[in-house]
C-alpha atoms as a PDB file:
ATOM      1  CA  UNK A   1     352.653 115.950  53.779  1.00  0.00           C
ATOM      2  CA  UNK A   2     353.242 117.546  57.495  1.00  0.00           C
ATOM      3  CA  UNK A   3     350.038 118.929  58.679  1.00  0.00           C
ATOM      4  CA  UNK A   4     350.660 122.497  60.426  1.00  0.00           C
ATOM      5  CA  UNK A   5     348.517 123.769  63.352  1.00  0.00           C
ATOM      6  CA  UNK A   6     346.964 127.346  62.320  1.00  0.00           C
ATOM      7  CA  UNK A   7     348.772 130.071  64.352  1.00  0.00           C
ATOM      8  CA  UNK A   8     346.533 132.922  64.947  1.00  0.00           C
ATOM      9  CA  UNK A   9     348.365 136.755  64.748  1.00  0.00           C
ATOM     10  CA  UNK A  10     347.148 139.039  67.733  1.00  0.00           C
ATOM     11  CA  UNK A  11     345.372 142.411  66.829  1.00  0.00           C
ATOM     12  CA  UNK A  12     349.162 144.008  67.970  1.00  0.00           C
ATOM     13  CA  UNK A  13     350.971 141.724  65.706  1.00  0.00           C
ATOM     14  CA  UNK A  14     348.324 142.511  62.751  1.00  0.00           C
ATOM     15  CA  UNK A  15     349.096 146.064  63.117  1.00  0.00           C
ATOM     16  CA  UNK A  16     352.652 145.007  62.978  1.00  0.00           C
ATOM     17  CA  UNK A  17     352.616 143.592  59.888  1.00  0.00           C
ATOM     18  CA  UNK A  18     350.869 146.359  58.315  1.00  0.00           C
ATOM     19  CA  UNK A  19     352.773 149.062  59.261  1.00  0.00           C
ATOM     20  CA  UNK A  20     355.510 147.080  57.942  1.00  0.00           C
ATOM     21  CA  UNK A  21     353.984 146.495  54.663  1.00  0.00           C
ATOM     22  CA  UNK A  22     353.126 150.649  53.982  1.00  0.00           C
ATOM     23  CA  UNK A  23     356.475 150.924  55.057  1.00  0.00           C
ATOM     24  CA  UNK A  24     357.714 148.537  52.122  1.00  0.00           C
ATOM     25  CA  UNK A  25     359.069 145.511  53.532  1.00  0.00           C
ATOM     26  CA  UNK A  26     358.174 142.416  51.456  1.00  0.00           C
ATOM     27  CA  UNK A  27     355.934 139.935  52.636  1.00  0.00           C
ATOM     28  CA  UNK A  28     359.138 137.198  52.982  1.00  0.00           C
ATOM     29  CA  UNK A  29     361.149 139.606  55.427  1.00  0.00           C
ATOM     30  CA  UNK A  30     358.068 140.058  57.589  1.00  0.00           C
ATOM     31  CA  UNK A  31     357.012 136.773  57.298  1.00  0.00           C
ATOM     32  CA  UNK A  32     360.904 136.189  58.830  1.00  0.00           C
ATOM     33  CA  UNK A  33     360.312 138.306  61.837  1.00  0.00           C
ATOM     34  CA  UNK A  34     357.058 136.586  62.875  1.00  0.00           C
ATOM     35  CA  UNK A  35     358.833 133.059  62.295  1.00  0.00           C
ATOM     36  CA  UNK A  36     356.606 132.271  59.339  1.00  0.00           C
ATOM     37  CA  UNK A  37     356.408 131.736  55.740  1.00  0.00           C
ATOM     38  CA  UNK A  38     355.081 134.766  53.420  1.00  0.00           C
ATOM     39  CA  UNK A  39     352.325 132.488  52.497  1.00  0.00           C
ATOM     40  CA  UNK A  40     350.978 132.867  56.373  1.00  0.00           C
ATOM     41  CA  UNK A  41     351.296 136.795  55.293  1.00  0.00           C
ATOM     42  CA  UNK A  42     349.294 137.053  52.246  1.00  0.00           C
ATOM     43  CA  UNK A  43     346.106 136.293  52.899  1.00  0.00           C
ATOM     44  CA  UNK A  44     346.152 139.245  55.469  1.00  0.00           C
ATOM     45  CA  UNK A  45     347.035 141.545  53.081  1.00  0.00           C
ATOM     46  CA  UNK A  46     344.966 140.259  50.440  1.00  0.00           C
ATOM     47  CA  UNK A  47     341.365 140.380  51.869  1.00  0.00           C
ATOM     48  CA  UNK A  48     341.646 144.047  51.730  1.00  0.00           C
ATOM     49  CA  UNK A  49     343.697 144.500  48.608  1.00  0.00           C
ATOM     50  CA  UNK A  50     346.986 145.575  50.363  1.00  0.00           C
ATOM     51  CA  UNK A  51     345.016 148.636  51.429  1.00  0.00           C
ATOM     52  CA  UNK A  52     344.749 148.644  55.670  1.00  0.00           C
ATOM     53  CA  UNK A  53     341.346 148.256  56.371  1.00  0.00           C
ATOM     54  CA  UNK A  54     339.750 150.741  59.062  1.00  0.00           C
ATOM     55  CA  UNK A  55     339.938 150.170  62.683  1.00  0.00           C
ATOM     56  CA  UNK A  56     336.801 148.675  64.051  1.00  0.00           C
ATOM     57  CA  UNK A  57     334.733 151.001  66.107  1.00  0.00           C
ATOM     58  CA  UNK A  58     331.130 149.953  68.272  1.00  0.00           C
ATOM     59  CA  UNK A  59     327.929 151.029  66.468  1.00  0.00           C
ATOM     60  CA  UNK A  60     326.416 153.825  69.227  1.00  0.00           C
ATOM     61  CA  UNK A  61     323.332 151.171  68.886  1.00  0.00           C
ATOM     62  CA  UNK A  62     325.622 148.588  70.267  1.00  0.00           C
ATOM     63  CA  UNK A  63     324.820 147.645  73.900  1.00  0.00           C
ATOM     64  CA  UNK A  64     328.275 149.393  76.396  1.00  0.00           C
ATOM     65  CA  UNK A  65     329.969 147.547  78.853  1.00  0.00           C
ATOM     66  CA  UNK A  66     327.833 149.515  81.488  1.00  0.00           C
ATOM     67  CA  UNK A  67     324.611 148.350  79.848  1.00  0.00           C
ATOM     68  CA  UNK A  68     325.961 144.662  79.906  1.00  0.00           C
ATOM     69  CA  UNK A  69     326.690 144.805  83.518  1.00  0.00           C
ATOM     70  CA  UNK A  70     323.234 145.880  84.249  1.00  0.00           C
ATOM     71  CA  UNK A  71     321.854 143.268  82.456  1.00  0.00           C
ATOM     72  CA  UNK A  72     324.356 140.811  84.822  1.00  0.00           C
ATOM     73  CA  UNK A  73     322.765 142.515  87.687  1.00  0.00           C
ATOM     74  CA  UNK A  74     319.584 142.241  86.474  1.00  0.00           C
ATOM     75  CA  UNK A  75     319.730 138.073  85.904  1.00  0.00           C
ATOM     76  CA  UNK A  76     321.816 137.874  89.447  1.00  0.00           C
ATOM     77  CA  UNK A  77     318.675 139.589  90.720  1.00  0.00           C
ATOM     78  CA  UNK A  78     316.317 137.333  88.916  1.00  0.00           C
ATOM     79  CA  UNK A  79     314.432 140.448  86.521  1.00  0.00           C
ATOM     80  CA  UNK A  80     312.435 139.976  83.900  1.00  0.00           C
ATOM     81  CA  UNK A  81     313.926 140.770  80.561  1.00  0.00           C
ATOM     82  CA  UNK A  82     310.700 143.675  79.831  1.00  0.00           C
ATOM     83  CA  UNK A  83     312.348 145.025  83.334  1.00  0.00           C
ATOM     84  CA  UNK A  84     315.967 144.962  82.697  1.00  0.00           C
ATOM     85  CA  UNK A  85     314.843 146.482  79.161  1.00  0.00           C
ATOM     86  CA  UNK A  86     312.997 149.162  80.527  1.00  0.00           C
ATOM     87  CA  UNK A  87     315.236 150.325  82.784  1.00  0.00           C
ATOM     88  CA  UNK A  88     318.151 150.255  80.255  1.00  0.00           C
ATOM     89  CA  UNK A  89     315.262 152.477  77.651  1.00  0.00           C
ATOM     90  CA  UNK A  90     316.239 149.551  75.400  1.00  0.00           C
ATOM     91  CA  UNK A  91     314.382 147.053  73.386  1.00  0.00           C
ATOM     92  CA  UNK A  92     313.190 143.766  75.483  1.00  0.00           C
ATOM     93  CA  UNK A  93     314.244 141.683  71.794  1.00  0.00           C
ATOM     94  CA  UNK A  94     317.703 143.405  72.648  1.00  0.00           C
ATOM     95  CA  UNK A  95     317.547 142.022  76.189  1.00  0.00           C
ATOM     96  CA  UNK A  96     316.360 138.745  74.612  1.00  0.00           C
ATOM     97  CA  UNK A  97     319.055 138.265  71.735  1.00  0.00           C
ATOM     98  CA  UNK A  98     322.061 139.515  74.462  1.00  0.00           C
ATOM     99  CA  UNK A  99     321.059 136.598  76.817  1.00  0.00           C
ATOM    100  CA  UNK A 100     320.605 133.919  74.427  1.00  0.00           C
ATOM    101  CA  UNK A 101     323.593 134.730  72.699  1.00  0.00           C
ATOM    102  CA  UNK A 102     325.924 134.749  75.742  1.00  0.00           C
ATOM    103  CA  UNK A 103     324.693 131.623  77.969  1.00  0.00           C
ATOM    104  CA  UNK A 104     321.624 132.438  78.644  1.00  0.00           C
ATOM    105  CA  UNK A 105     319.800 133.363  82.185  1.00  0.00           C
ATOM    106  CA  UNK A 106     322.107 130.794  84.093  1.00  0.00           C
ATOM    107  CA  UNK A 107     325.322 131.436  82.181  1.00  0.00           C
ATOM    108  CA  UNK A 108     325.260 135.276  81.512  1.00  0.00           C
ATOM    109  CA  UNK A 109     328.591 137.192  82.485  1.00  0.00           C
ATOM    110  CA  UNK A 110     329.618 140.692  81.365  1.00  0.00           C
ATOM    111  CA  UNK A 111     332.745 140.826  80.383  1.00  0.00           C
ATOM    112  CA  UNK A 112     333.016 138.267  78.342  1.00  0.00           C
ATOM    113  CA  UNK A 113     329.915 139.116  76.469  1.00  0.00           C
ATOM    114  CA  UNK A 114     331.336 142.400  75.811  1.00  0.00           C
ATOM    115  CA  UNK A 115     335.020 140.806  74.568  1.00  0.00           C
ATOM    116  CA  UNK A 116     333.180 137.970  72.681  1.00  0.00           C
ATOM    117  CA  UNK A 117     331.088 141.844  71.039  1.00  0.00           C
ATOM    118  CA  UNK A 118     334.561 142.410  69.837  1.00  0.00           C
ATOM    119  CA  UNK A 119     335.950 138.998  68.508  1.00  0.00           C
END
């Protein structure tokens, strides 16, 4: 048996596919336009029951992109996280858990914390 690479869909081309499934289409003819078989289709419907599942939005606790670029400027600037914290009226544990889940005091960029927030 052929062993087949996973193909990830984009967040566009899951939107795709369910707007084509309210619309009707079957799970073959859209696994057709995407070049796959409906098989590569159904587990996208599935985990939510064929019902499209809300659109993701950021908890207002969640650290902003703004917030995240202080804390860059803060570690460029060589700040203590109970400094960075204060100044940002946030928790120094949030400071704490935002560094050591994104590389750290050495490693610690911005923007890809913030799209790694979203993955």
């Amino acid at each position: 048996m052929k062993r087949r690479t996973r193909l990830y869909l984009s967040a566009k081309q899951r939107a795709d596919i369910w707007d084509r499934w309210q619309r009707g289409e079957s799970m073959s003819s859209i696994g057709r336009l995407f070049e796959r078989e409906s098989s590569s289709i159904y587990p996208l419907l599935q985990l939510s029951g064929g019902i499209r599942p809300p659109t993701r939005t950021r908890s207002r606790v969640a650290l902003s992109l703004s917030e995240r670029e202080e804390i860059s400027r803060g570690v460029a600037s060589q700040q203590s996280m109970r400094c960075m914290a204060r100044r940002l009226k946030r928790s120094p544990s949030t400071i704490s858990r935002e560094l050591q889940r994104n590389g750290g005091y050495d490693g610690y960029r911005a923007a890809p914390s913030e799209q790694a927030a979203w993955d």
